[in-house]
Protein backbone atom coordinates (compact mmCIF):
# COMPACT_ATOMS: atom_id res chain seq x y z
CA UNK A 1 34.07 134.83 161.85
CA UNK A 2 37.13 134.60 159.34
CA UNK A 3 36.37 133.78 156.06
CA UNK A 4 38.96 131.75 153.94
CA UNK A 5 40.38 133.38 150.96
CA UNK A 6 39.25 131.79 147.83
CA UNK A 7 41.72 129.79 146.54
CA UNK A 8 43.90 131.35 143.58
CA UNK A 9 43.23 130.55 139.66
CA UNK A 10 44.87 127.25 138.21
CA UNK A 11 47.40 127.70 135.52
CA UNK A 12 45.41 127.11 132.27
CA UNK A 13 47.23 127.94 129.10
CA UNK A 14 43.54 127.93 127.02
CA UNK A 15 42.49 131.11 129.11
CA UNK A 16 42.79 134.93 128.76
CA UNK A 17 42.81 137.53 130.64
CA UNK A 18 39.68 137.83 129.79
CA UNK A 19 38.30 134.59 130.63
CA UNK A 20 39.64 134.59 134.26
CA UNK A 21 38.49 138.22 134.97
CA UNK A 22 34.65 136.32 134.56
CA UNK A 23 35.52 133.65 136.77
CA UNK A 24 37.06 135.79 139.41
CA UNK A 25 33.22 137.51 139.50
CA UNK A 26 31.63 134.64 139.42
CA UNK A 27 33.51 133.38 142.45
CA UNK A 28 33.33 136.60 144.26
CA UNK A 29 30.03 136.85 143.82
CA UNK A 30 29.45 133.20 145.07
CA UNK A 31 27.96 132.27 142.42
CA UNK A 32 30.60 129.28 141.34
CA UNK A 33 32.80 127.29 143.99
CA UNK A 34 36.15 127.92 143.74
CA UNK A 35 37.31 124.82 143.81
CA UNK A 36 36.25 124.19 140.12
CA UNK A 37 37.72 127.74 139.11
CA UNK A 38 39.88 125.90 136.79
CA UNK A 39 37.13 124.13 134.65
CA UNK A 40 35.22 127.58 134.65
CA UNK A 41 37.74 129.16 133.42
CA UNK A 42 38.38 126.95 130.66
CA UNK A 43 34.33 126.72 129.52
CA UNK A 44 34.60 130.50 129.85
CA UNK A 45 37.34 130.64 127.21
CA UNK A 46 36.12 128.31 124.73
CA UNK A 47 32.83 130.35 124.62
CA UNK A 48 34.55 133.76 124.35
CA UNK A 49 37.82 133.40 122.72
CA UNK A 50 36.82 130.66 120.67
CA UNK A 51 34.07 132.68 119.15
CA UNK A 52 36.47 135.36 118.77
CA UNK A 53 39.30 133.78 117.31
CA UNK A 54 36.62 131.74 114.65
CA UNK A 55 35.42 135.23 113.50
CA UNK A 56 39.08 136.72 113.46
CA UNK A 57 39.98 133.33 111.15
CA UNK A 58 36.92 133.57 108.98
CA UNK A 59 38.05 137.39 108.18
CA UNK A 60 41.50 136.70 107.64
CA UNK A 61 40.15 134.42 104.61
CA UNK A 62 38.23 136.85 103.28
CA UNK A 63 41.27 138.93 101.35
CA UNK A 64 42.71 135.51 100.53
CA UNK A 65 39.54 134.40 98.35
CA UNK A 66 39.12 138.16 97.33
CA UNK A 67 42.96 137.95 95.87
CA UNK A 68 42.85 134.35 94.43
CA UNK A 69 39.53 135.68 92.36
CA UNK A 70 41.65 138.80 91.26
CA UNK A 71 44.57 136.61 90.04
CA UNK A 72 42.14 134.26 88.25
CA UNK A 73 40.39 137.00 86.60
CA UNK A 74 43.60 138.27 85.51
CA UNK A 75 45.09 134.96 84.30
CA UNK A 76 41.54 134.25 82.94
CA UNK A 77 40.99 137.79 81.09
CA UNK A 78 45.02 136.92 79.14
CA UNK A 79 43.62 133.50 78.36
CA UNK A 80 40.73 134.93 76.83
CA UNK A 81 42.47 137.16 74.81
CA UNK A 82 44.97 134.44 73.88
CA UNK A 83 42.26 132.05 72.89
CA UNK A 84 39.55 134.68 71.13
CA UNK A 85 41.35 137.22 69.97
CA UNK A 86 44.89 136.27 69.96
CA UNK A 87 45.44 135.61 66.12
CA UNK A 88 43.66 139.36 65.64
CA UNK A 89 46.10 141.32 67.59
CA UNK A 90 49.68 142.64 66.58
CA UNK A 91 53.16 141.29 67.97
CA UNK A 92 52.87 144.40 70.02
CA UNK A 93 49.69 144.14 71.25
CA UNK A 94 50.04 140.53 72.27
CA UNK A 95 53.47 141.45 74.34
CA UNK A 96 51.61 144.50 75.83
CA UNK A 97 49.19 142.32 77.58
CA UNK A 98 51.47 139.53 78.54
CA UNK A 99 53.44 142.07 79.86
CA UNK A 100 50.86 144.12 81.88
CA UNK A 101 49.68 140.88 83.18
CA UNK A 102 53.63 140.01 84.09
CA UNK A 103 53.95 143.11 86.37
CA UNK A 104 50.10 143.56 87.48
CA UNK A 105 50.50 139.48 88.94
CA UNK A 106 54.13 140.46 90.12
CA UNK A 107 53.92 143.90 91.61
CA UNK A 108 50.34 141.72 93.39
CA UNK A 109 52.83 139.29 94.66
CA UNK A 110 55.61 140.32 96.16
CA UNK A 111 53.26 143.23 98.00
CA UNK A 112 51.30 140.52 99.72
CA UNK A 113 54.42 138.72 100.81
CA UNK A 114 56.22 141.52 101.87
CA UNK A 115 53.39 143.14 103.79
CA UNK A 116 51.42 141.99 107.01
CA UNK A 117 52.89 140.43 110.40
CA UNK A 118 55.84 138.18 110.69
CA UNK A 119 54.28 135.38 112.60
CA UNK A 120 50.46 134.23 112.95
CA UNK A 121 48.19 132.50 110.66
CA UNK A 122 48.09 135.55 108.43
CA UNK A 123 51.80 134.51 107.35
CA UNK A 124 50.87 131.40 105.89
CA UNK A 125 47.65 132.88 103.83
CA UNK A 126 50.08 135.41 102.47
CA UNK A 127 52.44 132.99 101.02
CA UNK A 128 50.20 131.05 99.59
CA UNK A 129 48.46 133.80 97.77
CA UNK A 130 51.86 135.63 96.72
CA UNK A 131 52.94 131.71 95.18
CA UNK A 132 49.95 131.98 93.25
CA UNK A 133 50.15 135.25 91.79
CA UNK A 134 53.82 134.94 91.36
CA UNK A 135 53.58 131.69 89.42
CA UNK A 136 50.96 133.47 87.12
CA UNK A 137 53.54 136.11 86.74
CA UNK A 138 56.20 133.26 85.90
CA UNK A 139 53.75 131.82 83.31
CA UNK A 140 53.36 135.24 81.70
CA UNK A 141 56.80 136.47 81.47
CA UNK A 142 57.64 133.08 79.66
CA UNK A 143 55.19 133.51 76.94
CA UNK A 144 56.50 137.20 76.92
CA UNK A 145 60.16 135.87 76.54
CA UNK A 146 59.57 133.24 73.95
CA UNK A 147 57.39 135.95 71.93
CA UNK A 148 60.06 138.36 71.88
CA UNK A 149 62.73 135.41 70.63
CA UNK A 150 60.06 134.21 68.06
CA UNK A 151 60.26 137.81 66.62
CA UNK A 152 63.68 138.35 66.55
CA UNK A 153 64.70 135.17 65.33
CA UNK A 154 62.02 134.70 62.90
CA UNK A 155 60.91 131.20 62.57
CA UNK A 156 58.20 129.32 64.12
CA UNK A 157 57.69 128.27 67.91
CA UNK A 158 59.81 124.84 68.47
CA UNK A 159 63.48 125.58 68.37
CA UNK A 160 65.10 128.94 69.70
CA UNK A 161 61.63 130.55 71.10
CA UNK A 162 60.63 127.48 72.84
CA UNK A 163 63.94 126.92 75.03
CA UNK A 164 63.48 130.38 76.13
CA UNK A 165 60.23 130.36 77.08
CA UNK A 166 61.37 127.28 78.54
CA UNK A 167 64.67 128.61 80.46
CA UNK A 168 62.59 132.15 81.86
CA UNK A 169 59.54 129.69 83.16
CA UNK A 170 62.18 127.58 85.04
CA UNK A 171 64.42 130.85 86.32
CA UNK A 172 60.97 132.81 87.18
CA UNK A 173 59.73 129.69 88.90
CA UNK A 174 62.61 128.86 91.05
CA UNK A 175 62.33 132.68 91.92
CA UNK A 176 58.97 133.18 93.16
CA UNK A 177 59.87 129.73 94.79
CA UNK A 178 62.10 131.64 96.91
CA UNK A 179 60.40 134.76 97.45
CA UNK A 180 56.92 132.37 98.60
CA UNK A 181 57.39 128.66 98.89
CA UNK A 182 54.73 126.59 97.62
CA UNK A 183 54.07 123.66 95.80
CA UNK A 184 52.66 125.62 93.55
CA UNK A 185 55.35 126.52 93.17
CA UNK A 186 57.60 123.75 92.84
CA UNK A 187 55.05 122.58 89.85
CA UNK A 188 56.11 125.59 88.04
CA UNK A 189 59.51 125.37 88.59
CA UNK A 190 59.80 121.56 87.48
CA UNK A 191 57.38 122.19 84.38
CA UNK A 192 59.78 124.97 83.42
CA UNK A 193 63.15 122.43 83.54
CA UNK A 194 61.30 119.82 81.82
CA UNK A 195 60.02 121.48 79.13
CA UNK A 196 63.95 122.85 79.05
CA UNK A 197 65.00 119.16 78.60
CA UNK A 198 62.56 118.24 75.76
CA UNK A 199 63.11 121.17 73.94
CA UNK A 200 67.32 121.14 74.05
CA UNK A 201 67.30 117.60 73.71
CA UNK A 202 64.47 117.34 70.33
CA UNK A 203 64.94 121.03 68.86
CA UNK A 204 68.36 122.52 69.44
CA UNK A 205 70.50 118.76 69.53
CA UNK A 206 67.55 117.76 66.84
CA UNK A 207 68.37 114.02 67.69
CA UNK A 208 66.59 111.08 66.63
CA UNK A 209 66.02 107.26 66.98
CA UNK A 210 67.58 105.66 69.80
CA UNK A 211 69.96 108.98 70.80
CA UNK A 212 66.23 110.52 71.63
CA UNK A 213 65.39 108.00 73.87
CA UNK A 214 68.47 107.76 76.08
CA UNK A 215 69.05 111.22 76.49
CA UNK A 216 65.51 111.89 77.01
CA UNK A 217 65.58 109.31 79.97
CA UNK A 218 68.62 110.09 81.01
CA UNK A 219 67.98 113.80 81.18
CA UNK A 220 64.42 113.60 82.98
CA UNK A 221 65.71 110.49 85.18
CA UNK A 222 68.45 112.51 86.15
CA UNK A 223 66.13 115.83 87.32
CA UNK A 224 63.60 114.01 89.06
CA UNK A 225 67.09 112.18 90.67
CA UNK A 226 68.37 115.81 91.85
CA UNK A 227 64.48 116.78 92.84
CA UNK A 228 64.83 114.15 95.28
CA UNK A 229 67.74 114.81 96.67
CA UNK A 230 66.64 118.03 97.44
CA UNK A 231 63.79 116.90 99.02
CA UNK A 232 65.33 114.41 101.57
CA UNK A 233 67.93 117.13 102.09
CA UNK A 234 64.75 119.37 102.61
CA UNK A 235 65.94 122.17 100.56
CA UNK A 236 62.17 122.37 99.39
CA UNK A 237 59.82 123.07 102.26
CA UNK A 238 57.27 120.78 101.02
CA UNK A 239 58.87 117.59 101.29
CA UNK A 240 56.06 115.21 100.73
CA UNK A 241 54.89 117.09 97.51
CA UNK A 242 58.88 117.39 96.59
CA UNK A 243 59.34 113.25 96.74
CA UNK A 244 55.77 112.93 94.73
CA UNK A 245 56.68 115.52 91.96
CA UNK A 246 60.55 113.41 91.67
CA UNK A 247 58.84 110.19 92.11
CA UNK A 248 56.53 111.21 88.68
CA UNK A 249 59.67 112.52 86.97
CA UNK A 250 61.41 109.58 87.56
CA UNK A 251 58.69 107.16 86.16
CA UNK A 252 57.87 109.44 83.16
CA UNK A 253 62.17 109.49 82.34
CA UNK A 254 62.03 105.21 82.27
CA UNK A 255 58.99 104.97 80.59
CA UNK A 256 59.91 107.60 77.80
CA UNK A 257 62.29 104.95 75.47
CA UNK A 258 58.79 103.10 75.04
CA UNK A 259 57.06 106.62 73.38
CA UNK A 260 59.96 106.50 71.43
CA UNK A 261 60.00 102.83 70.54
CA UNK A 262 62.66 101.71 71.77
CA UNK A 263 60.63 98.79 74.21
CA UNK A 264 63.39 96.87 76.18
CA UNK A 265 64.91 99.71 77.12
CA UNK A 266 61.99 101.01 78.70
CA UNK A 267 61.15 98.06 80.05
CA UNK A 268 64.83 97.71 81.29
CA UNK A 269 64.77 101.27 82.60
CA UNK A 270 61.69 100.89 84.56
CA UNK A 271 62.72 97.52 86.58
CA UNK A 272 65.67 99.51 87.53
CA UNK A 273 63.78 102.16 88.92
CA UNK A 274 60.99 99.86 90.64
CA UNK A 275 64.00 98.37 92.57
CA UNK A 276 65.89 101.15 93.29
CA UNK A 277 62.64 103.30 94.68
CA UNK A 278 61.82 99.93 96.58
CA UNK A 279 65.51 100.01 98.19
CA UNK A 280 64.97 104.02 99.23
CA UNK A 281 61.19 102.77 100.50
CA UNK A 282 63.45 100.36 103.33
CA UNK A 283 65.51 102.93 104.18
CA UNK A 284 63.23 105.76 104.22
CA UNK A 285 59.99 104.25 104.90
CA UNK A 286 58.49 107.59 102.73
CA UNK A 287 55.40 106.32 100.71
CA UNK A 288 55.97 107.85 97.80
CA UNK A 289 58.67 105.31 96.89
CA UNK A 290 56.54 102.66 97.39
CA UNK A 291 54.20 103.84 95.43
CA UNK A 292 56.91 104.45 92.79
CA UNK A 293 58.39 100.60 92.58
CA UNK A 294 54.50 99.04 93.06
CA UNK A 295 53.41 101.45 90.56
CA UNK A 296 56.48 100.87 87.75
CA UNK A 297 56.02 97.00 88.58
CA UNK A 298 52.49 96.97 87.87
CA UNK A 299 53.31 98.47 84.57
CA UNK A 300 56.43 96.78 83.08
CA UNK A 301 55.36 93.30 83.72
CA UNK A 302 52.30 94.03 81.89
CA UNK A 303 54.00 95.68 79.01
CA UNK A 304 56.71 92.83 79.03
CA UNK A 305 54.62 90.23 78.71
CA UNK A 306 52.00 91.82 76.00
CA UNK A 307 55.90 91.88 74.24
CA UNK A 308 56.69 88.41 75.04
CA UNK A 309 53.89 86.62 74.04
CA UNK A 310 52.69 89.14 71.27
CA UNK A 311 49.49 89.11 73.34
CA UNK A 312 48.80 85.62 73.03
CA UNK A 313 48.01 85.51 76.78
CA UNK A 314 45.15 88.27 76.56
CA UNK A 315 44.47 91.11 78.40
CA UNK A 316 43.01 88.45 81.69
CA UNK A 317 46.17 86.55 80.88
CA UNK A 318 48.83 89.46 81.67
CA UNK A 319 46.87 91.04 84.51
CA UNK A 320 46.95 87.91 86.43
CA UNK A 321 50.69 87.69 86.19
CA UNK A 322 51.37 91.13 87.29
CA UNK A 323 48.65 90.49 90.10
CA UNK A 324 50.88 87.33 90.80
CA UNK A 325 54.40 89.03 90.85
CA UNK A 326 53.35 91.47 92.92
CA UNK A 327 51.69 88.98 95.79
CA UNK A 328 54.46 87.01 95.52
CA UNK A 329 57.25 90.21 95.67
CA UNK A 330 54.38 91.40 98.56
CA UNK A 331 54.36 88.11 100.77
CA UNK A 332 58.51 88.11 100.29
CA UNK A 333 58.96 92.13 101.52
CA UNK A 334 56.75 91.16 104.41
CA UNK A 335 58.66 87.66 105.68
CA UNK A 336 62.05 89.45 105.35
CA UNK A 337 61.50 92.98 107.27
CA UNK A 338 58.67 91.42 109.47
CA UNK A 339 59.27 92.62 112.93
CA UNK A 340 60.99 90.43 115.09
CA UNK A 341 58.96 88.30 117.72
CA UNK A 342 59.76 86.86 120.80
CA UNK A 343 61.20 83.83 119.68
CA UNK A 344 63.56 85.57 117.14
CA UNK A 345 64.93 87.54 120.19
């Protein structure tokens, strides 16, 4: 009596080695019909591999936590001195531990990046720990900047020390940017060139009145403009977090001349804005402009109105007009890019 050859193992990409040496005993032995080889094989894997590669995730974590808690305790042990015994210590003391804290988060950094495989899941855990250490290295090395110009200059934090700090927190953020992209990072890097703005624009022009309120809009409209631009280019890796973080530039920039003010030109500003991040929503159908031009709407025509009517209407008044304009501007977006049916074909 010939006996049939079992039949040979189905191509499943799930399985290892492993996994199909089992089955190949099972069968062999009789003990599983070959003609479900495949589904064994596959039940196989998920119990063995699957186990495996959980336990092989859950200890890659492990040095991730263990070096987030070492950069917080650093971070947390300068703010401690900065907060407790700050005012106590010499110029040289306090630029000793802002600089020990500069390398120490630094040196942490760029180790973690530059060590480990080049592919995997590892990869990603070691970016995002080196983006963290690196931007507490960024935040340190612009105090330790702007302390060194506060001494040398010798007057007060607000001009000259300030747009230094400023300038090194924007340079060291776009730089650990590079070395570990994060968003993170990007929050560093764009707190860094707008504290840049407000302090060239108040401290070293030292404008005022109206001039303060155009060129503060004009300077923060314009970076969370090129922020954007970058983004849709995808220059920064994150591009959903880039388009939120320009998005919130953008409506800070129109909404500054009111801080200042200087009303109709905020309220001006902001319409503008609304219409132009409701034009980039149509052709980009990205959320976050959306959000942008329903968000700036819901505010100016609040505002506008309170201005109007010098709040005759009440606080019930002006809500339901907003709520209105923005049904109506709703129910009109809707009839003129609704999809085309049958009969409009």
């Amino acid at each position: 009596m010939t006996t049939t050859p079992a039949p040979p193992a189905e191509p499943h990409r799930r399985t290892s080695a492993r996994s199909r040496a089992v089955v190949d005993a099972l069968v062999a032995a009789g003990l599983l019909d070959p003609v479900r080889r495949g589904q064994a094989a596959d039940v196989v894997s998920d119990a063995l591999d699957g186990a495996t590669q959980a336990g092989a995730s859950s200890r890659r974590w492990l040095p991730e936590v263990a070096g987030y808690l070492g950069g917080a305790l650093v971070i947390a042990a300068a703010l401690i001195f900065f907060f407790t015994a700050w005012g106590d210590l010499s110029v040289a003391g306090q630029l000793t531990i802002l600089g020990i804290a500069t390398v120490v988060l630094a040196t942490a950094g760029l180790i973690v990046r530059a060590g480990g495989p080049r592919s995997g899941p590892e990869v990603d855990i070691r970016r995002r720990l080196a983006a963290t250490l690196l931007a507490g290295a960024a935040g340190t090395v612009a105090g330790f900047a702007g302390l060194v110009t506060d001494e040398l200059d010798g007057v007060e934090w607000g001009s000259a020390p300030g747009t230094v700090a400023a300038t090194v927190l924007l340079l060291a953020g776009v730089a650990g940017y590079l070395r570990a992209p994060s968003v993170l990072g990007q929050l560093v890097a764009v707190w860094g060139a707008a504290s840049l703005v407000v302090q060239v624009i108040a401290d070293v022009l030292d404008l005022s009145g109206t001039a303060v309120a155009v060129a503060m809009a004009a300077a923060l409209g314009a970076l969370g403009l090129v922020w954007l631009v970058l983004a849709e280019r995808r220059v920064w890796h994150e591009r959903l977090a880039a388009r939120i973080i320009g998005c919130l530039v953008v409506a800070f920039a129109v909404q500054w001349p009111i801080f200042e003010g200087e009303s109709w030109l905020g309220y001006g500003l902001t319409a503008l804005a609304a219409a132009l991040a409701f034009g980039v929503y149509v052709e980009r159908r990205a959320w976050p402009y959306l959000a942008l031009g329903v968000g700036l709407v819901s505010v100016v025509v609040p505002q506008a109105l309170l201005e109007v009517t010098d709040g005759a209407l009440g606080t019930a008044g002006v809500l339901l007009a907003g709520g209105l304009v923005l049904l109506t501007g709703s129910v009109l977006g809707l009839r003129v890019h609704r999809e085309p049916t049958r009969s409009d074909a």
